[in-house]
PDB file of N, CA and C in Angstrom:
ATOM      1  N   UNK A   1     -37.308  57.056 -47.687  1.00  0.00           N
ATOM      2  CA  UNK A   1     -37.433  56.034 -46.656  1.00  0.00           C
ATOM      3  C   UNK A   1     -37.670  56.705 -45.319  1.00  0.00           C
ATOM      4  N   UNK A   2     -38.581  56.099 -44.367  1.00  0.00           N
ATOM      5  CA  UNK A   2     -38.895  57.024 -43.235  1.00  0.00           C
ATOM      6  C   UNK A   2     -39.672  55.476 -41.894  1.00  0.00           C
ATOM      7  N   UNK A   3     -38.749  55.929 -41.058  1.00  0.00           N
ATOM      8  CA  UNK A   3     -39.492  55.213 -39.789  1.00  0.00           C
ATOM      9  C   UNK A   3     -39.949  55.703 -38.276  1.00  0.00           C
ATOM     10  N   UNK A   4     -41.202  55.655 -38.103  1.00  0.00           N
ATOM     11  CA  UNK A   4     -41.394  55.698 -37.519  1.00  0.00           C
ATOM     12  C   UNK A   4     -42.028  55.067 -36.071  1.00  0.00           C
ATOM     13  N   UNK A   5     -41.578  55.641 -34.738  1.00  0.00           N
ATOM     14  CA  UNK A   5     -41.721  54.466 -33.552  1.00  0.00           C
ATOM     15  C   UNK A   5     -43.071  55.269 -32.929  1.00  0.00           C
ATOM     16  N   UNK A   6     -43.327  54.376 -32.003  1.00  0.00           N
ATOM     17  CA  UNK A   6     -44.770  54.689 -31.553  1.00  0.00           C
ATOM     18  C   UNK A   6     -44.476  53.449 -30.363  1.00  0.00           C
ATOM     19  N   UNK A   7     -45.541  54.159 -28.868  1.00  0.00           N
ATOM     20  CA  UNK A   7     -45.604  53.282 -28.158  1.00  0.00           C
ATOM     21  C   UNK A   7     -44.926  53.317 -26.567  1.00  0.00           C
ATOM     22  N   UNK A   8     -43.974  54.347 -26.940  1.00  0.00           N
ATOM     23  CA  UNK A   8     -43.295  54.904 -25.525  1.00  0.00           C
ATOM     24  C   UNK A   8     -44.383  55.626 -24.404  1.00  0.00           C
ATOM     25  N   UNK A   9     -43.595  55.591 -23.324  1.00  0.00           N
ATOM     26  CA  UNK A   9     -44.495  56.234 -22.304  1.00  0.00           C
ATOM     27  C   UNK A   9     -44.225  56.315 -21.097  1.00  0.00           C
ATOM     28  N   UNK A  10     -44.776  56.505 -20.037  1.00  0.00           N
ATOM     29  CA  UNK A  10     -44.301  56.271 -18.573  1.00  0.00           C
ATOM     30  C   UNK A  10     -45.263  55.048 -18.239  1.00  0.00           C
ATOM     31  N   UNK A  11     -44.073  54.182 -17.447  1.00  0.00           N
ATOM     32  CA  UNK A  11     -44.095  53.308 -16.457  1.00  0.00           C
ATOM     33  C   UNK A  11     -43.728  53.149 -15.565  1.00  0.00           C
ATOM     34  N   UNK A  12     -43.993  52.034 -14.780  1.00  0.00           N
ATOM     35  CA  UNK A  12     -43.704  51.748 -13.587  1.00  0.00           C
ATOM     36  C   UNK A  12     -42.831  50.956 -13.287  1.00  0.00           C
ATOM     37  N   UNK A  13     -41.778  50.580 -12.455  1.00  0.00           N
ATOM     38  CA  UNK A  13     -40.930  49.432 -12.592  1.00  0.00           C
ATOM     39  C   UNK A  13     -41.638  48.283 -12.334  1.00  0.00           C
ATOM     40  N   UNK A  14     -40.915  47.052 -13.427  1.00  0.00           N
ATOM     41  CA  UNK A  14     -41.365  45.547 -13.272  1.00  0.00           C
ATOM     42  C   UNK A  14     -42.708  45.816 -14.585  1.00  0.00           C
ATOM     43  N   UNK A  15     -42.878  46.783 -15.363  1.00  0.00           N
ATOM     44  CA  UNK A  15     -44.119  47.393 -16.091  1.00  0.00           C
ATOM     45  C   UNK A  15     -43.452  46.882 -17.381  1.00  0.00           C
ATOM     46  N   UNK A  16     -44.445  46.866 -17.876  1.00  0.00           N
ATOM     47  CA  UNK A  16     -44.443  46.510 -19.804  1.00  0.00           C
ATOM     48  C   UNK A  16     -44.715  47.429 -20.577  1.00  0.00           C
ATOM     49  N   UNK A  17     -44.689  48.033 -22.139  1.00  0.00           N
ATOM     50  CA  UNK A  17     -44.272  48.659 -22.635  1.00  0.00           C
ATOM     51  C   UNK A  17     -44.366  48.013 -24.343  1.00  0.00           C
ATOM     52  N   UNK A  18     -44.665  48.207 -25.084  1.00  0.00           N
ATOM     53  CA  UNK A  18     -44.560  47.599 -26.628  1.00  0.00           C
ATOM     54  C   UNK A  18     -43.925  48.565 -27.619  1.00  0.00           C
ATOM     55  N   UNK A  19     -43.055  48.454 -27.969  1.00  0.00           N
ATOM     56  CA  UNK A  19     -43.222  50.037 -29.104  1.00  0.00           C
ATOM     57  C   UNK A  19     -43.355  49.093 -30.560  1.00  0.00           C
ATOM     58  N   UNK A  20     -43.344  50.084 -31.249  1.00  0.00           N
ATOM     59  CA  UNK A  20     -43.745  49.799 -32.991  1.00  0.00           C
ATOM     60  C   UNK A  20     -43.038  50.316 -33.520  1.00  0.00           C
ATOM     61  N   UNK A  21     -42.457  50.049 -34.948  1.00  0.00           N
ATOM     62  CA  UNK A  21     -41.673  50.635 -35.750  1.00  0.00           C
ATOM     63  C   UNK A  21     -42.366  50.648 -37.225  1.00  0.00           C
ATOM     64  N   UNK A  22     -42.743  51.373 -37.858  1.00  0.00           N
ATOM     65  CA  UNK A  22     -43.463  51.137 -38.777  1.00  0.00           C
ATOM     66  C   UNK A  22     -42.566  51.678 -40.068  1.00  0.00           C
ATOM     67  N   UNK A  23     -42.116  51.178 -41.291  1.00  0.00           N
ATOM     68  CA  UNK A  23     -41.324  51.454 -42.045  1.00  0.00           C
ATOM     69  C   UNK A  23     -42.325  52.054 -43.561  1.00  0.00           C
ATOM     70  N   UNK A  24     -41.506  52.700 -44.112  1.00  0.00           N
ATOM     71  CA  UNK A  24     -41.845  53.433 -45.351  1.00  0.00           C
ATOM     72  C   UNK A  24     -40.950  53.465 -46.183  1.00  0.00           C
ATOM     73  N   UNK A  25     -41.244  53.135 -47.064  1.00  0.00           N
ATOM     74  CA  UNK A  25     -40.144  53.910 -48.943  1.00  0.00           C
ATOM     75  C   UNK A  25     -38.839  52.591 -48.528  1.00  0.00           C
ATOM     76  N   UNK A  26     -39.161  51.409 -47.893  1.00  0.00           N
ATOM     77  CA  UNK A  26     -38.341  50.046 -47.698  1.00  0.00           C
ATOM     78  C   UNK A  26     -38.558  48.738 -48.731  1.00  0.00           C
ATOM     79  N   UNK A  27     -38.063  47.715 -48.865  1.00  0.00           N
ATOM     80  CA  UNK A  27     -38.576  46.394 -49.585  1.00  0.00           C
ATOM     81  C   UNK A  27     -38.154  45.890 -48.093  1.00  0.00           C
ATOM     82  N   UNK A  28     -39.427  45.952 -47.372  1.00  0.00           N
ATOM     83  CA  UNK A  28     -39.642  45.753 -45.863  1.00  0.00           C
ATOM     84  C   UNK A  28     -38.522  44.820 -45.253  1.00  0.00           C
ATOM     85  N   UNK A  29     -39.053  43.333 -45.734  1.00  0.00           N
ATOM     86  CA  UNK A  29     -38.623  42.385 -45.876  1.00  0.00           C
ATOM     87  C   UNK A  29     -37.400  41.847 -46.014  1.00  0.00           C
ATOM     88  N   UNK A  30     -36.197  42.587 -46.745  1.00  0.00           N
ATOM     89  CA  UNK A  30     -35.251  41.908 -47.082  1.00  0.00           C
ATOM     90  C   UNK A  30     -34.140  43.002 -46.402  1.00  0.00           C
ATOM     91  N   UNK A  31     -34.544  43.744 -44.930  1.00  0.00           N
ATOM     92  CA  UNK A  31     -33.951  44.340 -44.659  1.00  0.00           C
ATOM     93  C   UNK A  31     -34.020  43.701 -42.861  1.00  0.00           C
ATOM     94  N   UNK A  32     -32.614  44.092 -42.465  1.00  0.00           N
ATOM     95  CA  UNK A  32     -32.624  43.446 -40.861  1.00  0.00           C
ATOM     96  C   UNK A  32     -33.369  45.314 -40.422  1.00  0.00           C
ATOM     97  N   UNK A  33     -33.136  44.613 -39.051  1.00  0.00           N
ATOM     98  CA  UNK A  33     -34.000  45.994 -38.394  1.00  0.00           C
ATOM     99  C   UNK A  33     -33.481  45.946 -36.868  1.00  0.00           C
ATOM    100  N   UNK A  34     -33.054  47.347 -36.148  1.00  0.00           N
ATOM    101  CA  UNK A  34     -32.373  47.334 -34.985  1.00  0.00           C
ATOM    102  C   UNK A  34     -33.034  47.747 -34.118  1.00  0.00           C
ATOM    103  N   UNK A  35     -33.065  48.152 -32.999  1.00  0.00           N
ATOM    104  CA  UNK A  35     -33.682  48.936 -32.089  1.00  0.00           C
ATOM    105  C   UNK A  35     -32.609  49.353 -31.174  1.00  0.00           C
ATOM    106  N   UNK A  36     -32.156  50.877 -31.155  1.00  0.00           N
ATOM    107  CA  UNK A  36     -31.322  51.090 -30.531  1.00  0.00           C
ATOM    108  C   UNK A  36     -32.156  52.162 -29.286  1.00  0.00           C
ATOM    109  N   UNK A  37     -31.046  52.354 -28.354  1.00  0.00           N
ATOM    110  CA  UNK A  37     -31.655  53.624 -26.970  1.00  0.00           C
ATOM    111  C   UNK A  37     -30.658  54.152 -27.050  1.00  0.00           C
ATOM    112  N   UNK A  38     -31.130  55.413 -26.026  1.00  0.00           N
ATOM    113  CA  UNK A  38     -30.182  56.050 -25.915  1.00  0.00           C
ATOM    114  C   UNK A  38     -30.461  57.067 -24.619  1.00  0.00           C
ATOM    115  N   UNK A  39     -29.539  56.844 -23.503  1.00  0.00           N
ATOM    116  CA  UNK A  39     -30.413  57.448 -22.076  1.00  0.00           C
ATOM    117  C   UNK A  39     -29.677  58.610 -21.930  1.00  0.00           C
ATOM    118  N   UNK A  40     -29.839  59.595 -21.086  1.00  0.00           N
ATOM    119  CA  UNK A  40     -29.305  61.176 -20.853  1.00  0.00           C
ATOM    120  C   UNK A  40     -28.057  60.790 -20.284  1.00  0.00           C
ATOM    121  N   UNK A  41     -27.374  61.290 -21.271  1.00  0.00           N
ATOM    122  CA  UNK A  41     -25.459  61.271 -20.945  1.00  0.00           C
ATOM    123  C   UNK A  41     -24.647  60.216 -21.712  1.00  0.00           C
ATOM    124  N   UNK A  42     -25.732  59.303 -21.978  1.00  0.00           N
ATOM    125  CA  UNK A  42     -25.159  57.797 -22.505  1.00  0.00           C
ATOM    126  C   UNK A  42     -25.231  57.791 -23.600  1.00  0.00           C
ATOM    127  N   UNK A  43     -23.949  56.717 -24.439  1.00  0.00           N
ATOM    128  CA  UNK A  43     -24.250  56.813 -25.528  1.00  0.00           C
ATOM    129  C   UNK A  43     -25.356  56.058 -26.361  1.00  0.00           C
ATOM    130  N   UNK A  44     -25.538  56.149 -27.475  1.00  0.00           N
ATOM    131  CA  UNK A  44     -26.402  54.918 -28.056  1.00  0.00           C
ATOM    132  C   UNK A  44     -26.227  53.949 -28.148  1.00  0.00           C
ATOM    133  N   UNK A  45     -27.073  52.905 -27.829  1.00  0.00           N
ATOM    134  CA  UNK A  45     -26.755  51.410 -27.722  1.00  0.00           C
ATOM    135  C   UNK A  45     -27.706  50.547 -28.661  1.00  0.00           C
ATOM    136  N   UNK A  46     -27.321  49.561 -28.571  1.00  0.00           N
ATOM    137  CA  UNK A  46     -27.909  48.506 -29.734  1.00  0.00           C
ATOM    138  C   UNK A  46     -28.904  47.527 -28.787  1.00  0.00           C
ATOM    139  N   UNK A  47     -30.040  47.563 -28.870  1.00  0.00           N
ATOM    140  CA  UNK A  47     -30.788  47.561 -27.744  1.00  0.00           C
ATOM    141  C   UNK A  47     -30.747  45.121 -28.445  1.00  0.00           C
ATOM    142  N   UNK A  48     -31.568  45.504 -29.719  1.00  0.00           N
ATOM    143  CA  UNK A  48     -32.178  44.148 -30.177  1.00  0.00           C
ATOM    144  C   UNK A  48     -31.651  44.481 -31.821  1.00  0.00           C
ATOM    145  N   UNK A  49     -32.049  43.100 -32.202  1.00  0.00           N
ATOM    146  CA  UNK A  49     -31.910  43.268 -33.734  1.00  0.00           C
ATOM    147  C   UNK A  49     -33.015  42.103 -34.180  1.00  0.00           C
ATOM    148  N   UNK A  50     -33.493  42.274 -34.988  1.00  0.00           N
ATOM    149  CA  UNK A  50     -33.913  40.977 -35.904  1.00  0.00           C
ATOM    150  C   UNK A  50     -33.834  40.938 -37.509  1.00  0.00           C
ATOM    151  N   UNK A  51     -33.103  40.115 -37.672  1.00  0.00           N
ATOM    152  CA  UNK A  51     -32.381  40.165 -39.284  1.00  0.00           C
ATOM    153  C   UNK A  51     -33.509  39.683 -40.190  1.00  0.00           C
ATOM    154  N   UNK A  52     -33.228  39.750 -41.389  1.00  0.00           N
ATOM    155  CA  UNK A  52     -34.916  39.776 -42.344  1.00  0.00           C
ATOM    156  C   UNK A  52     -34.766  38.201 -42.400  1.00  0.00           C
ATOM    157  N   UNK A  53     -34.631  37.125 -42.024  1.00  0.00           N
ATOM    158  CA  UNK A  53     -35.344  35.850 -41.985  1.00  0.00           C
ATOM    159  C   UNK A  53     -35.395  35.632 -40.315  1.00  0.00           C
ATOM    160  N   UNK A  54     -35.241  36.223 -39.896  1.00  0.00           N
ATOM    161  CA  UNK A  54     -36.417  36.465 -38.210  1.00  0.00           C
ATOM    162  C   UNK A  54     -35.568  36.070 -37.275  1.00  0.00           C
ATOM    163  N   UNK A  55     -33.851  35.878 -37.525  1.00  0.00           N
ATOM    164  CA  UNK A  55     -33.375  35.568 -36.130  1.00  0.00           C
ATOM    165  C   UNK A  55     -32.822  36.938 -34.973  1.00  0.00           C
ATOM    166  N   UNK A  56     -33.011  36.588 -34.265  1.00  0.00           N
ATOM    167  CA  UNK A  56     -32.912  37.851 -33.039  1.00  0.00           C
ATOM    168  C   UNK A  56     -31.699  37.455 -32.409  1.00  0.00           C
ATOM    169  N   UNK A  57     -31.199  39.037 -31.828  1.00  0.00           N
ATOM    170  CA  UNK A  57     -30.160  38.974 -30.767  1.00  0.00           C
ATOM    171  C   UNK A  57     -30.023  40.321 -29.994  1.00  0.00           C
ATOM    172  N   UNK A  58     -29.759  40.178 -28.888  1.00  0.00           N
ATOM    173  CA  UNK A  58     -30.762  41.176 -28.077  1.00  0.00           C
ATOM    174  C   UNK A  58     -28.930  41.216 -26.630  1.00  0.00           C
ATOM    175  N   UNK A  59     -28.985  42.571 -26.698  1.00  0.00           N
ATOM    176  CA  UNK A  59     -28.038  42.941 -25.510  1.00  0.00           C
ATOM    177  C   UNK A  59     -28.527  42.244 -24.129  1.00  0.00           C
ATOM    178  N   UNK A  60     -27.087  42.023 -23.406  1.00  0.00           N
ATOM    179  CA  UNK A  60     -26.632  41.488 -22.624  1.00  0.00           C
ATOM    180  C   UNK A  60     -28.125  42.132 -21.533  1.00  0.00           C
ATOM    181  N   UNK A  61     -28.036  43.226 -21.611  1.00  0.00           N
ATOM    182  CA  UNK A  61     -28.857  43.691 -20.324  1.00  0.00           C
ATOM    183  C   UNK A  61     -30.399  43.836 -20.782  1.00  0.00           C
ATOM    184  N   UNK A  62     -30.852  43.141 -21.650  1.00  0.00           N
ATOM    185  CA  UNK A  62     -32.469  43.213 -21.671  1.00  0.00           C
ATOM    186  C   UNK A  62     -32.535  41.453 -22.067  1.00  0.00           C
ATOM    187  N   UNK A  63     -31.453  40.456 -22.077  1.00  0.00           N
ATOM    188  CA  UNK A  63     -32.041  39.625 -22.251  1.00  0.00           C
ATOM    189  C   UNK A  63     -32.723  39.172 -21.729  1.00  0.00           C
ATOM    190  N   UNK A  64     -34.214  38.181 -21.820  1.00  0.00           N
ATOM    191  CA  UNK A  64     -35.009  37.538 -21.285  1.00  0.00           C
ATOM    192  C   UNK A  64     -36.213  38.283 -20.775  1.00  0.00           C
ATOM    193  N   UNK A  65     -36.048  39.755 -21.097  1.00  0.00           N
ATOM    194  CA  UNK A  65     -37.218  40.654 -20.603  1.00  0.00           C
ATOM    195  C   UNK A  65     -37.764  41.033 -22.065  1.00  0.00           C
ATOM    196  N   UNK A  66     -36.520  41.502 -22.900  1.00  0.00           N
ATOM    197  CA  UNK A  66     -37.341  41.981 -24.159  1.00  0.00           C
ATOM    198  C   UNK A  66     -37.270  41.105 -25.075  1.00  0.00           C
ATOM    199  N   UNK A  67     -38.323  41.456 -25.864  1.00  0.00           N
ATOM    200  CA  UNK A  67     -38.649  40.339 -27.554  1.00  0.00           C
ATOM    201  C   UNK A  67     -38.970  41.245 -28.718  1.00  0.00           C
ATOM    202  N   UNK A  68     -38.171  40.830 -29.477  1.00  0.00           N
ATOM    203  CA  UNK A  68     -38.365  41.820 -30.682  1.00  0.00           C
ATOM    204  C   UNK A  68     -38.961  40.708 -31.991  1.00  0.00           C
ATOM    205  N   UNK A  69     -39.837  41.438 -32.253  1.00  0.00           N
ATOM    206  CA  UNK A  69     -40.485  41.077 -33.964  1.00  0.00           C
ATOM    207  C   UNK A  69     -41.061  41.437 -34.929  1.00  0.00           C
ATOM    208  N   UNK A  70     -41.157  40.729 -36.071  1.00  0.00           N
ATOM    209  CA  UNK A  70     -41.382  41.459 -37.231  1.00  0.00           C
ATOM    210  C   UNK A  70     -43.008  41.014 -37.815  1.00  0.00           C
ATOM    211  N   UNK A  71     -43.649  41.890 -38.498  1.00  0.00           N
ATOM    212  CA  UNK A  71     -44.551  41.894 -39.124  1.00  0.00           C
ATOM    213  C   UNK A  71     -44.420  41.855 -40.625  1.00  0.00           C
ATOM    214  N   UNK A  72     -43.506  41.161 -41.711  1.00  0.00           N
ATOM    215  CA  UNK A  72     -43.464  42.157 -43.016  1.00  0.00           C
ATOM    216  C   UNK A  72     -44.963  42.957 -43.496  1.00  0.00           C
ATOM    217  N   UNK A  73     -45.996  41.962 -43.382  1.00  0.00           N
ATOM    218  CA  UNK A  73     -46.740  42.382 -44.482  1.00  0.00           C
ATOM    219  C   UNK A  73     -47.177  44.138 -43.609  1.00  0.00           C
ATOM    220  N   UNK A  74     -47.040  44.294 -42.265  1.00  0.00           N
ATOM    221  CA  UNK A  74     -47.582  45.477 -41.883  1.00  0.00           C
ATOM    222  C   UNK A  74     -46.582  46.699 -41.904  1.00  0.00           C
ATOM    223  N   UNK A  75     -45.267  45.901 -42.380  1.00  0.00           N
ATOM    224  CA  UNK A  75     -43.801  46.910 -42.385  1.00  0.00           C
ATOM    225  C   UNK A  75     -43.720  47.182 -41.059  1.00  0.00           C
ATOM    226  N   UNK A  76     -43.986  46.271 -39.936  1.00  0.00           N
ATOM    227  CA  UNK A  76     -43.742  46.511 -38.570  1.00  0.00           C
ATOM    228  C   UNK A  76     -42.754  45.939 -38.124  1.00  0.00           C
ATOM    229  N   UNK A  77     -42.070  46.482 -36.978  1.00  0.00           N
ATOM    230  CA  UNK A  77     -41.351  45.814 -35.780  1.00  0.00           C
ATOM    231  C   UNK A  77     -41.642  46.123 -34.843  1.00  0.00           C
ATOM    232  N   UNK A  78     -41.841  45.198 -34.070  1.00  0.00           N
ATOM    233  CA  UNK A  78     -41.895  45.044 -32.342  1.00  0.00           C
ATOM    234  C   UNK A  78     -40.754  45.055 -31.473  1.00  0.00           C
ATOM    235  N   UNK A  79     -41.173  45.632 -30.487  1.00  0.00           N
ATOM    236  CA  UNK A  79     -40.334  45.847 -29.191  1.00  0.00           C
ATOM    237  C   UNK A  79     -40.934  45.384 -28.164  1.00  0.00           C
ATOM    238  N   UNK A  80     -41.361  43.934 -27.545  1.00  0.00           N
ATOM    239  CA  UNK A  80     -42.201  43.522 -26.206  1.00  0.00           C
ATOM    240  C   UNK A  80     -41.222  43.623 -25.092  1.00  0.00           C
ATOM    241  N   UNK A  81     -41.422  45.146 -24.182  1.00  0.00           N
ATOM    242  CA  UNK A  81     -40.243  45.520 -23.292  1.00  0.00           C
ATOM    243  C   UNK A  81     -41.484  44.690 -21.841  1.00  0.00           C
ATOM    244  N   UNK A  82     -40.466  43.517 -20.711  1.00  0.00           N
ATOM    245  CA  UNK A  82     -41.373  43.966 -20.048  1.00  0.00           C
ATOM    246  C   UNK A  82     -40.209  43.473 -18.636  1.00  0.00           C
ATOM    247  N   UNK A  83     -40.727  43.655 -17.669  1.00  0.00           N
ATOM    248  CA  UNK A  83     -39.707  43.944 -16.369  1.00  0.00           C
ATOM    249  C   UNK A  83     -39.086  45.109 -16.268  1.00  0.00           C
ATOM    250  N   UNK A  84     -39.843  46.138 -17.187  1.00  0.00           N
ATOM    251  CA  UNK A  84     -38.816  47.463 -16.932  1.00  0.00           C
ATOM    252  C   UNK A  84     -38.169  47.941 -15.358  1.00  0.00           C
ATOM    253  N   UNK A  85     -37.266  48.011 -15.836  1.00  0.00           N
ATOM    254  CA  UNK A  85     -36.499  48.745 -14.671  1.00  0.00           C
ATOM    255  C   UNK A  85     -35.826  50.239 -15.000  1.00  0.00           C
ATOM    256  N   UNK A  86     -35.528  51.158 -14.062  1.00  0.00           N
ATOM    257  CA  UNK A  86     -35.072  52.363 -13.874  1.00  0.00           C
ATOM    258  C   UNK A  86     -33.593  52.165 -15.296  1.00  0.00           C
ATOM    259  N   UNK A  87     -33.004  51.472 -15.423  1.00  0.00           N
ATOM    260  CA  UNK A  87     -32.018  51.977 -16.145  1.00  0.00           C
ATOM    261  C   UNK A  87     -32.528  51.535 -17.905  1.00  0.00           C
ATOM    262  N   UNK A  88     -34.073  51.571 -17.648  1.00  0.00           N
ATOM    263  CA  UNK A  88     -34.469  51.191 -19.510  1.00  0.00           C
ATOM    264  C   UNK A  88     -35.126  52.377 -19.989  1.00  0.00           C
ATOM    265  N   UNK A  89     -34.770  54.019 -18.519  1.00  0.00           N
ATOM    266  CA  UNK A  89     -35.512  54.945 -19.053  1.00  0.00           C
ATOM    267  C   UNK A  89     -34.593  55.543 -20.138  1.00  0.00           C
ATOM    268  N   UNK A  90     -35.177  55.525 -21.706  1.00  0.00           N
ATOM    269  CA  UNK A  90     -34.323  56.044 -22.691  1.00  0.00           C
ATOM    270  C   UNK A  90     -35.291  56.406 -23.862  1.00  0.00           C
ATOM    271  N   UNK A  91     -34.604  57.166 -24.400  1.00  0.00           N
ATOM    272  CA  UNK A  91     -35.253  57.229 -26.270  1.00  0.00           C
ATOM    273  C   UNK A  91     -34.679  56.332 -26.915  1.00  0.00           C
ATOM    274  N   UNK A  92     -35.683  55.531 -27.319  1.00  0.00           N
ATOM    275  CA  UNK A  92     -35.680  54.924 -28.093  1.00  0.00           C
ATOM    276  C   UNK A  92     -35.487  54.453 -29.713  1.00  0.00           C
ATOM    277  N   UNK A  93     -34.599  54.668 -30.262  1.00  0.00           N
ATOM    278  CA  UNK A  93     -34.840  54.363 -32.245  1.00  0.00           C
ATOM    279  C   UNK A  93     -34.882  52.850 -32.609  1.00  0.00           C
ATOM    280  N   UNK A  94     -35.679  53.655 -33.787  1.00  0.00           N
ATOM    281  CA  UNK A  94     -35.786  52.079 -34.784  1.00  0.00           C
ATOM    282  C   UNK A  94     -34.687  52.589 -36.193  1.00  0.00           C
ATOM    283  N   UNK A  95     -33.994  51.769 -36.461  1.00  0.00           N
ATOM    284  CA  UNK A  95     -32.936  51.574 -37.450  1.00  0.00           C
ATOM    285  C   UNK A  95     -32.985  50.525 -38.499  1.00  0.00           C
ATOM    286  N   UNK A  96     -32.917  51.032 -39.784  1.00  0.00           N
ATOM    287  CA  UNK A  96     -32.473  49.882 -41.268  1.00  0.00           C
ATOM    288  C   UNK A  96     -31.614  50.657 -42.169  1.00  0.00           C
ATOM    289  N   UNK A  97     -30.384  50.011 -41.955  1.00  0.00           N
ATOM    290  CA  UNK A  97     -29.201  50.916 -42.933  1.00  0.00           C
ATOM    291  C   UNK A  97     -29.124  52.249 -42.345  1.00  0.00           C
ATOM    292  N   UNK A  98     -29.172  53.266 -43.211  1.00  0.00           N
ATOM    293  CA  UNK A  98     -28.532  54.512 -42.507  1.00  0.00           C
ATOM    294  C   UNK A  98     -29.789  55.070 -42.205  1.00  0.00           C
ATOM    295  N   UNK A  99     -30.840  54.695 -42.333  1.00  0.00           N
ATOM    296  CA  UNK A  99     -31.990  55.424 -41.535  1.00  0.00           C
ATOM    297  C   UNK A  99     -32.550  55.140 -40.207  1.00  0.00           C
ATOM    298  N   UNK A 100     -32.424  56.395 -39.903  1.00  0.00           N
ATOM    299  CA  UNK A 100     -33.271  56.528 -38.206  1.00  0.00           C
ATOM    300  C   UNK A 100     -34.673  56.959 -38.020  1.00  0.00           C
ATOM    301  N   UNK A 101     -35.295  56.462 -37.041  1.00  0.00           N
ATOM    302  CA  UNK A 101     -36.653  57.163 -36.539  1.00  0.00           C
ATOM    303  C   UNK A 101     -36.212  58.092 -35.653  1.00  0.00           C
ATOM    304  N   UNK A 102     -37.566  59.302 -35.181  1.00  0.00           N
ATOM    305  CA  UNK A 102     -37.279  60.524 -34.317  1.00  0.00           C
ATOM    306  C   UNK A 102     -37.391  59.505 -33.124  1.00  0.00           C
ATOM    307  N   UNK A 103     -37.316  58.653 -32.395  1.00  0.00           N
ATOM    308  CA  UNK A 103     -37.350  57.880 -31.577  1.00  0.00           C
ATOM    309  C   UNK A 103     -38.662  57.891 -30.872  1.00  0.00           C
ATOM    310  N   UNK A 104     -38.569  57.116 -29.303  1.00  0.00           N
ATOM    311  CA  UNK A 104     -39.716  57.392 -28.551  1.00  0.00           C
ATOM    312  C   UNK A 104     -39.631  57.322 -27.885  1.00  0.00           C
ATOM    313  N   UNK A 105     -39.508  58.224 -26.161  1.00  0.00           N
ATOM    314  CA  UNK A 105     -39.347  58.000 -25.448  1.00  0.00           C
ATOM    315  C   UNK A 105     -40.079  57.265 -24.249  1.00  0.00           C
ATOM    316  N   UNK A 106     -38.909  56.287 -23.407  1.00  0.00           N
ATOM    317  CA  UNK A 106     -39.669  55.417 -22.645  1.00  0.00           C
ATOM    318  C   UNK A 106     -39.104  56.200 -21.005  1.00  0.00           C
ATOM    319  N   UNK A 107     -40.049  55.969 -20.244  1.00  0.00           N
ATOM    320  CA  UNK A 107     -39.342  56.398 -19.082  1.00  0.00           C
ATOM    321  C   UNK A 107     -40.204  55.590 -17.978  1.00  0.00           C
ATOM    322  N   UNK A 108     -39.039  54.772 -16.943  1.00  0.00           N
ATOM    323  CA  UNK A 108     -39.249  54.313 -15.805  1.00  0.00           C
ATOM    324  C   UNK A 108     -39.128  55.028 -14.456  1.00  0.00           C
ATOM    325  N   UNK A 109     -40.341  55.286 -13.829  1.00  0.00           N
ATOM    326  CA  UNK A 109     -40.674  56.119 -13.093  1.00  0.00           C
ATOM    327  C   UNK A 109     -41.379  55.522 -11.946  1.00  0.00           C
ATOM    328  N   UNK A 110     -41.505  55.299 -10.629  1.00  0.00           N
ATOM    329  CA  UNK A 110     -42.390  54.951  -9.692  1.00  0.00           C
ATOM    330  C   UNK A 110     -43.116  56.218  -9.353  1.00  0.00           C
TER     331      UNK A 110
END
């Protein structure tokens, strides 16, 4: 099983951002899927989730900016980050069960 994210980068504040999670060696579908960060010094956090019949729930501090979703048939998940601000500069993972992606880093920068 193997995931990988794609999609990080530098921005600008108030800037948008998409990442991807693309899954492998999964039964895509019948698995929830997380998106966690993780910024220099801090610990890891549970950024979004969307459980395998598509309901979402998303931390206190990105609600209403980010949207997370799923693709099954492409084994994708989405991350639609947008209003970035300075404290969303982090690496990023995608998570199902005990597997992690090498993450991706996002960084808010003027």
């Amino acid at each position: 099983a193997q995931l990988v994210e794609s999609g990080g980068g530098l921005v600008q504040p108030g800037g948008s951002l998409r990442l991807s999670c693309l899954a492998s060696g999964f039964t895509f579908s019948m698995y929830n899927v997380n998106w966690y960060r993780q910024a220099p010094g801090n610990a890891r956090e549970l950024v979004a989730r969307i459980t395998r019949d598509g309901s979402t729930t998303y931390a206190d501090s990105v609600k209403g900016r980010f949207t997370v979703a799923r693709e099954n048939a492409k084994r994708t998940v989405y991350l639609q980050m947008n209003s970035l601000n300075f404290e969303d500069t982090a690496v990023y993972y995608c998570n199902i069960a005990a597997t992690w992606g090498k993450g991706t880093l996002v960084t808010v920068s003027s």
